[in-house]
C-alpha atoms as a PDB file:
ATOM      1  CA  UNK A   1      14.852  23.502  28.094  1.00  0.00           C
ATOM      2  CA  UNK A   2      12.181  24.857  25.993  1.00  0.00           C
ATOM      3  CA  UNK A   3       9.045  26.003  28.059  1.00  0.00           C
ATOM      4  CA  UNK A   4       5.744  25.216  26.189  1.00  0.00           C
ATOM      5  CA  UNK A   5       3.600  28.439  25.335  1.00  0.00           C
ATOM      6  CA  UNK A   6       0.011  27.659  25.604  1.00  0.00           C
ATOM      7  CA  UNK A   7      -1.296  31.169  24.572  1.00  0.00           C
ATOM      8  CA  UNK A   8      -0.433  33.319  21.344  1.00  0.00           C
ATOM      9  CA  UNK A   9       2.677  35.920  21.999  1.00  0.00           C
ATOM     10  CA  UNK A  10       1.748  39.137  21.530  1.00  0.00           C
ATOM     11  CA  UNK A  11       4.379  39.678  18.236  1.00  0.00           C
ATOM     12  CA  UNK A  12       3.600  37.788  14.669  1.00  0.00           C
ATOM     13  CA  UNK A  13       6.120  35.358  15.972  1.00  0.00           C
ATOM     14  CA  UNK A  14       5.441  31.528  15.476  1.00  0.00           C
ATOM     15  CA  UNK A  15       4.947  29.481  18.597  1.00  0.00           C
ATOM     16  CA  UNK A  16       4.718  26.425  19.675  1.00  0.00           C
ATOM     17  CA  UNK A  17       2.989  24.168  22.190  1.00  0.00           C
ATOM     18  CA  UNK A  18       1.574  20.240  23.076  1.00  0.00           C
ATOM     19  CA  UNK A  19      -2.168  19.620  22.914  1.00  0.00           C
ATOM     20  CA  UNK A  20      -4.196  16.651  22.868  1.00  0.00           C
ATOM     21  CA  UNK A  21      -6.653  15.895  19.878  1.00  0.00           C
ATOM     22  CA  UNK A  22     -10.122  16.887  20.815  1.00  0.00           C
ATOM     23  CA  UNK A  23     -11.860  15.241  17.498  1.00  0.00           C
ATOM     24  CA  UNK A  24     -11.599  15.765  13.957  1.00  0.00           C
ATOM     25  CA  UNK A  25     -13.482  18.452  11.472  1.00  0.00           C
ATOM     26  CA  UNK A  26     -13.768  18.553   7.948  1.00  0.00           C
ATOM     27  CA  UNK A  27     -11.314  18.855   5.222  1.00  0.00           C
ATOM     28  CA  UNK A  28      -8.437  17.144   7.254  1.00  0.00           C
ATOM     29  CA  UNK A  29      -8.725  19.821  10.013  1.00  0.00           C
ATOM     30  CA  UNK A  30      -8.829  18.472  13.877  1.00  0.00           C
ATOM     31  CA  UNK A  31     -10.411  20.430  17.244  1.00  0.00           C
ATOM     32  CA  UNK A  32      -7.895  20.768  20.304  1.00  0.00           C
ATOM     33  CA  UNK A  33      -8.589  19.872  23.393  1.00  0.00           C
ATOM     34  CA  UNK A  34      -8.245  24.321  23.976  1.00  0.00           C
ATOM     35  CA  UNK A  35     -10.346  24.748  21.704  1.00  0.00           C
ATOM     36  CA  UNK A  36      -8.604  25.724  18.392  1.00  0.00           C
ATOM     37  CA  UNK A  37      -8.694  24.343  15.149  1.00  0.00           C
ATOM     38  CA  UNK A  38      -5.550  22.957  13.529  1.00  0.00           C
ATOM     39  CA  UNK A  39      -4.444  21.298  10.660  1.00  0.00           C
ATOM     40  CA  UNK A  40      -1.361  18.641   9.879  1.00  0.00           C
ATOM     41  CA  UNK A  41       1.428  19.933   8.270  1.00  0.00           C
ATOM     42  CA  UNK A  42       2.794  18.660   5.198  1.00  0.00           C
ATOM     43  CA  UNK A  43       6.098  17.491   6.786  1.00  0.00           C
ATOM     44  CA  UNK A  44       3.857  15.734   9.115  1.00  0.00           C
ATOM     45  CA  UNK A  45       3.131  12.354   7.947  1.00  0.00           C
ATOM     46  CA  UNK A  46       1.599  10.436  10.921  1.00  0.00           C
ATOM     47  CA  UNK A  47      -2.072  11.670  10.452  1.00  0.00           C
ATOM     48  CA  UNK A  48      -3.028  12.785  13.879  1.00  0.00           C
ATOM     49  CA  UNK A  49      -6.304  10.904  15.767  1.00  0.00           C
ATOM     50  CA  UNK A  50      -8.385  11.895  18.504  1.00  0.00           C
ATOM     51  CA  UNK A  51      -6.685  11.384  21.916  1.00  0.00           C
ATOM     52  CA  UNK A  52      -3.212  11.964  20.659  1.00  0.00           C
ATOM     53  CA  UNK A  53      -0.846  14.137  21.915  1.00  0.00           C
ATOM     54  CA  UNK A  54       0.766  16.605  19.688  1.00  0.00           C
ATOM     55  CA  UNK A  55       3.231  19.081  18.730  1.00  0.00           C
ATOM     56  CA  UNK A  56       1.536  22.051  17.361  1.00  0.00           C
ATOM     57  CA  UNK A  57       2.811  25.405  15.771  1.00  0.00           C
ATOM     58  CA  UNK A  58       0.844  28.532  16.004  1.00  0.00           C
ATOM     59  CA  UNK A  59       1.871  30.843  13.090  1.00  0.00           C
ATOM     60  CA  UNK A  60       0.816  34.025  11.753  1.00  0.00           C
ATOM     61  CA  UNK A  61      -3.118  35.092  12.445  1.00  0.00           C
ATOM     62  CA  UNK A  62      -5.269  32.357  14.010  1.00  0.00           C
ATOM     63  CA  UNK A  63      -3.277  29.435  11.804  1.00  0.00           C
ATOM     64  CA  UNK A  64      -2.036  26.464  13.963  1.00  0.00           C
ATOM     65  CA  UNK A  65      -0.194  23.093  12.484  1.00  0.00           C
ATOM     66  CA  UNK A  66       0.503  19.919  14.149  1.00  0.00           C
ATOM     67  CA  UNK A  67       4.672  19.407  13.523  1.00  0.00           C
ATOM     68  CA  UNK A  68       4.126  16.128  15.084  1.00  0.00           C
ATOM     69  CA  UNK A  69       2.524  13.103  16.741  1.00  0.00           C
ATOM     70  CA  UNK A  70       4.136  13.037  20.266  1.00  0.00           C
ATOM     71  CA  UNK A  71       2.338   9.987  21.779  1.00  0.00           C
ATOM     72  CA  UNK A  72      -0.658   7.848  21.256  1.00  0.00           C
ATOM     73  CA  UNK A  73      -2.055   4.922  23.122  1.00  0.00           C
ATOM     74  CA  UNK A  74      -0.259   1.646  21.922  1.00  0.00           C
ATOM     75  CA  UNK A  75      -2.070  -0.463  19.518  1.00  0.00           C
ATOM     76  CA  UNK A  76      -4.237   0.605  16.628  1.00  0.00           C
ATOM     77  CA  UNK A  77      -3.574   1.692  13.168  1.00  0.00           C
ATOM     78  CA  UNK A  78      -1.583   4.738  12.015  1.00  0.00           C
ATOM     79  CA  UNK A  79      -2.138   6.149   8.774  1.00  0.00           C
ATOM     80  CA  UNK A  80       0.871   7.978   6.467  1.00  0.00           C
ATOM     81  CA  UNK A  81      -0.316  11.007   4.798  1.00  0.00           C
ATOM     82  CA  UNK A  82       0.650  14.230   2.777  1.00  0.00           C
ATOM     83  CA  UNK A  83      -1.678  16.777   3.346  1.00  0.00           C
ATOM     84  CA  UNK A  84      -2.129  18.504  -0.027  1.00  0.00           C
ATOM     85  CA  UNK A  85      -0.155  15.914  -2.314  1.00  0.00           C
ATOM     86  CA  UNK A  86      -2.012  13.781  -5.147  1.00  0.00           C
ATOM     87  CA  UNK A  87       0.849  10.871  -5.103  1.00  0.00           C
ATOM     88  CA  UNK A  88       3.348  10.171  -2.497  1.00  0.00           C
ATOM     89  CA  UNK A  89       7.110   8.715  -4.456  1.00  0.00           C
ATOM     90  CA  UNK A  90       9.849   7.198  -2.383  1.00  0.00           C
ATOM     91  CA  UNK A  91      12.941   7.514  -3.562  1.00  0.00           C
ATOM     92  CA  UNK A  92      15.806   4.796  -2.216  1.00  0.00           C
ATOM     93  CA  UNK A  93      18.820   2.445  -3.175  1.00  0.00           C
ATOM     94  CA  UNK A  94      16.885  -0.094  -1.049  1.00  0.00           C
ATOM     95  CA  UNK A  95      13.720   0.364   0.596  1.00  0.00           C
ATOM     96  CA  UNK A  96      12.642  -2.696   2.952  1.00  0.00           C
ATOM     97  CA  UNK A  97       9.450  -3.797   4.451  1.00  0.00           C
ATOM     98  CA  UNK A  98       8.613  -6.213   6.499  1.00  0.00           C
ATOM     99  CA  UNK A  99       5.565  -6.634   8.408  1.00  0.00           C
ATOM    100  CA  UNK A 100       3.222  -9.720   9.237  1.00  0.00           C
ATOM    101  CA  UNK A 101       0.734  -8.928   7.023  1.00  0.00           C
ATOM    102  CA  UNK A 102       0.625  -6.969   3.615  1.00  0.00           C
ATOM    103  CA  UNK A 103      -2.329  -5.627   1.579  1.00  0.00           C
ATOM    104  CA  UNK A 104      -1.594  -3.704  -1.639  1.00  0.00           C
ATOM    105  CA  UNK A 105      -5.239  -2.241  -2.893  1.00  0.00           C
ATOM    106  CA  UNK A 106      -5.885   0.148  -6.075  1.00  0.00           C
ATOM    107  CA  UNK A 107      -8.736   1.150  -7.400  1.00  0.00           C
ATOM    108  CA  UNK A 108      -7.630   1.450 -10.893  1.00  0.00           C
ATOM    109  CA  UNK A 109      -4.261   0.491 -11.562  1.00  0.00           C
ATOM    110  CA  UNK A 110      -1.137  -1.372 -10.557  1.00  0.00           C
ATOM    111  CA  UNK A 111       1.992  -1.591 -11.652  1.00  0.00           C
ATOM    112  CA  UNK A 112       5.199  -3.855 -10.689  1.00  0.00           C
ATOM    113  CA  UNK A 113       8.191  -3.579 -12.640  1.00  0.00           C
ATOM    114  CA  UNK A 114      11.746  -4.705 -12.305  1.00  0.00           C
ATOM    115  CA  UNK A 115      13.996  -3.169 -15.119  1.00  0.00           C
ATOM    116  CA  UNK A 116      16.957  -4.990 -14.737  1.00  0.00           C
ATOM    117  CA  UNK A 117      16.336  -7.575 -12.078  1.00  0.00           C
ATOM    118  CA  UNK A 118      13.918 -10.323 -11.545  1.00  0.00           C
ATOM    119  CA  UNK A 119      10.764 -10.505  -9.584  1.00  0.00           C
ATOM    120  CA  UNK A 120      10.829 -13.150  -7.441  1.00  0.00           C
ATOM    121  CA  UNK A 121       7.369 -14.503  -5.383  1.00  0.00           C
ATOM    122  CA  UNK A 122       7.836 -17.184  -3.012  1.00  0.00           C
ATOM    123  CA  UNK A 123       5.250 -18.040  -0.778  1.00  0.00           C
ATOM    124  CA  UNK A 124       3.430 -21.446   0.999  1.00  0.00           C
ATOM    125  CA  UNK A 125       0.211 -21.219  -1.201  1.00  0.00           C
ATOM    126  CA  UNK A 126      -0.329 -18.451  -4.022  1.00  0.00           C
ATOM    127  CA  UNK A 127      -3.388 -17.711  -5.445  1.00  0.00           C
ATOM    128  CA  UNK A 128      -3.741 -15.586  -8.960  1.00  0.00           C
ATOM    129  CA  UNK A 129      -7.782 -14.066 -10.149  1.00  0.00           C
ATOM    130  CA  UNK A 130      -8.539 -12.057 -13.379  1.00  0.00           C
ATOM    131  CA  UNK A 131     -12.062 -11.300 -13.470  1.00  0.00           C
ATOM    132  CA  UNK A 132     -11.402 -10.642 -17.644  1.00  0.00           C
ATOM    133  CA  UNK A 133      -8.052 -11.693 -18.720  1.00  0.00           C
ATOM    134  CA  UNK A 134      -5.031 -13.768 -17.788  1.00  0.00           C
ATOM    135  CA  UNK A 135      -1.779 -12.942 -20.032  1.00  0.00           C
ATOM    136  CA  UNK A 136       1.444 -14.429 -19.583  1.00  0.00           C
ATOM    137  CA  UNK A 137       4.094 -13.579 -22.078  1.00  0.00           C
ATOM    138  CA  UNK A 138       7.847 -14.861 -21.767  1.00  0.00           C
ATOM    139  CA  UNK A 139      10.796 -16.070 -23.489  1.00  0.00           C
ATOM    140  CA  UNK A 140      11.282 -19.267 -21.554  1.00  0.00           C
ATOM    141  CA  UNK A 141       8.484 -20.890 -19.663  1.00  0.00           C
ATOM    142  CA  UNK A 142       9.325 -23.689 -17.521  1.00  0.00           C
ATOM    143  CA  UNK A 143       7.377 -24.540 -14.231  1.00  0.00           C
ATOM    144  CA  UNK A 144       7.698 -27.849 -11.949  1.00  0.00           C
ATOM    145  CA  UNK A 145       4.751 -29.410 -10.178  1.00  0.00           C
ATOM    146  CA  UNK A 146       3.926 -32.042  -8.693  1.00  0.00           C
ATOM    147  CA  UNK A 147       0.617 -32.364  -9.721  1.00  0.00           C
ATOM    148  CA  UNK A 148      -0.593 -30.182 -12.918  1.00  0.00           C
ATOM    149  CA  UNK A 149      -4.610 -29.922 -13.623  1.00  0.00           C
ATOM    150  CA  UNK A 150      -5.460 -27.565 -16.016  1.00  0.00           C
ATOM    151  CA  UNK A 151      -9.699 -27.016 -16.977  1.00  0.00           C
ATOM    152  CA  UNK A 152     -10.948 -24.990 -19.658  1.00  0.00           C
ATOM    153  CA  UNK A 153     -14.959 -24.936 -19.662  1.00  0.00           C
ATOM    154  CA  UNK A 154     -14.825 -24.275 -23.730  1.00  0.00           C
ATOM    155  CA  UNK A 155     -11.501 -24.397 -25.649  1.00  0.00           C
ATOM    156  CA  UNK A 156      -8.226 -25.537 -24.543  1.00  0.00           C
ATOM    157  CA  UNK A 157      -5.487 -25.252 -27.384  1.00  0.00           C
ATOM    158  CA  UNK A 158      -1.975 -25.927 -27.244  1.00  0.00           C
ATOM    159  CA  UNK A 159      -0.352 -25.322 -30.085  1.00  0.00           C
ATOM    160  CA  UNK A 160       3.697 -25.148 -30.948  1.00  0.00           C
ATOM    161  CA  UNK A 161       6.240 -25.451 -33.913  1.00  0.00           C
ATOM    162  CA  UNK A 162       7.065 -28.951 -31.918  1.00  0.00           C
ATOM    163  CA  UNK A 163       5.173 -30.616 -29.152  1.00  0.00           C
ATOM    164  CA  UNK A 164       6.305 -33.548 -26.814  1.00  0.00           C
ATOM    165  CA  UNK A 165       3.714 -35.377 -24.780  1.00  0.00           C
ATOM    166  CA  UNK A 166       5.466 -38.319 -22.612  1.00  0.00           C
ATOM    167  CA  UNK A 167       4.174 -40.215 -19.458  1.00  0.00           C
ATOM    168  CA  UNK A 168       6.454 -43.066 -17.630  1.00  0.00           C
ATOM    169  CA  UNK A 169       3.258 -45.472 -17.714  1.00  0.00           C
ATOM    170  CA  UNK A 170      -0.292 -44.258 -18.945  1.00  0.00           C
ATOM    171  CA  UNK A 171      -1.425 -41.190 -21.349  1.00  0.00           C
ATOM    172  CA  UNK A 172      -4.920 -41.260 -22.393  1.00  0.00           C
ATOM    173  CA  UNK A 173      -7.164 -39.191 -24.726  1.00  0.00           C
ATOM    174  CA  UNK A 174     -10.986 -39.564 -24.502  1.00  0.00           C
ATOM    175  CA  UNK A 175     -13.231 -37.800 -26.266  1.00  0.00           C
ATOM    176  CA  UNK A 176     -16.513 -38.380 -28.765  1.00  0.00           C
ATOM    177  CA  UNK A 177     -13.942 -37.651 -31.787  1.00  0.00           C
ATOM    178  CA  UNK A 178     -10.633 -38.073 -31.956  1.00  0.00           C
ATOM    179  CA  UNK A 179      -8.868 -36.228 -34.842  1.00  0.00           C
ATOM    180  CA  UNK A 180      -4.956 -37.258 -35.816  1.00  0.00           C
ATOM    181  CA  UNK A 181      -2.831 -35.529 -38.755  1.00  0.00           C
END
């Protein structure tokens, strides 16, 4: 097969080798265990860590590029990356994920948006927080509980061109002043 060249060729020719990550430098750049300095390549997504063993491409003057993560102890986290990209888009018919655990974090913004389909959240407990602002806007709203408490510390107002309160045996209103018509 393919032997591995550890040293540069004597032509401008690229060339490429395996190496182990030494540490990391600054601006995304990582020390090899030889010595030299490399950075990730964009088409290489896995961010490399220290103690991994890599794929590297020397190219043209001192510049080296790790292609690829070849192996690295089982267990931790991996990171996805593009190195010089401000957003990352996937484009799919269907993407899938499926994992144990899920966190989706922004600092500013987030957006989730089904054009032509619904949305649809199902889970064993779900818990909504709006530090301002709550805003639910719909066509139909219908929801079925079995148990429906609802607290407002200052105003609570339902309003509607009809409204229908029923209970099957009690419904009670209490309150200093009671105001009908």
């Amino acid at each position: 097969m393919f032997a591995a060249q550890r040293s540069k060729p004597s032509s401008h020719a690229p060339y490429w080798f395996e190496a182990v990550i030494r540490d990391s430098l600054e601006d995304g750049a990582w020390r090899l265990d030889d010595g030299r300095a490399t950075r990730q390549a964009v088409s290489c997504l896995v961010t490399p860590q220290t103690g991994d063993r890599v794929l590297v491409l020397g190219a043209s003057g001192d510049e080296c590029f790790v292609l690829h993560v070849l192996e690295r102890e089982q267990g931790g986290r991996a990171t996805l990356t593009v190195p010089g990209a401000d957003s990352v888009s996937i484009r799919q018919g269907h993407v899938d994920i499926a994992s144990q655990t899920i966190a989706l974090r922004s600092s500013d913004s987030m957006e989730l948006t089904a054009v032509q389909g619904p949305i649809s959240l199902n889970a064993r407990n779900m818990f909504v927080g709006a530090a301002e602002s709550l805003v639910h806007t719909a066509r139909s709203y219908i929801g079925q509980v079995e148990q429906f408490m609802l607290q407002a510390r200052q105003l609570l107002r339902l309003h509607g061109e009809q409204a229908v309160i029923t209970a099957r045996q009690d419904a009670k209103i209490d309150a200093e002043r009671i105001s009908l018509g």
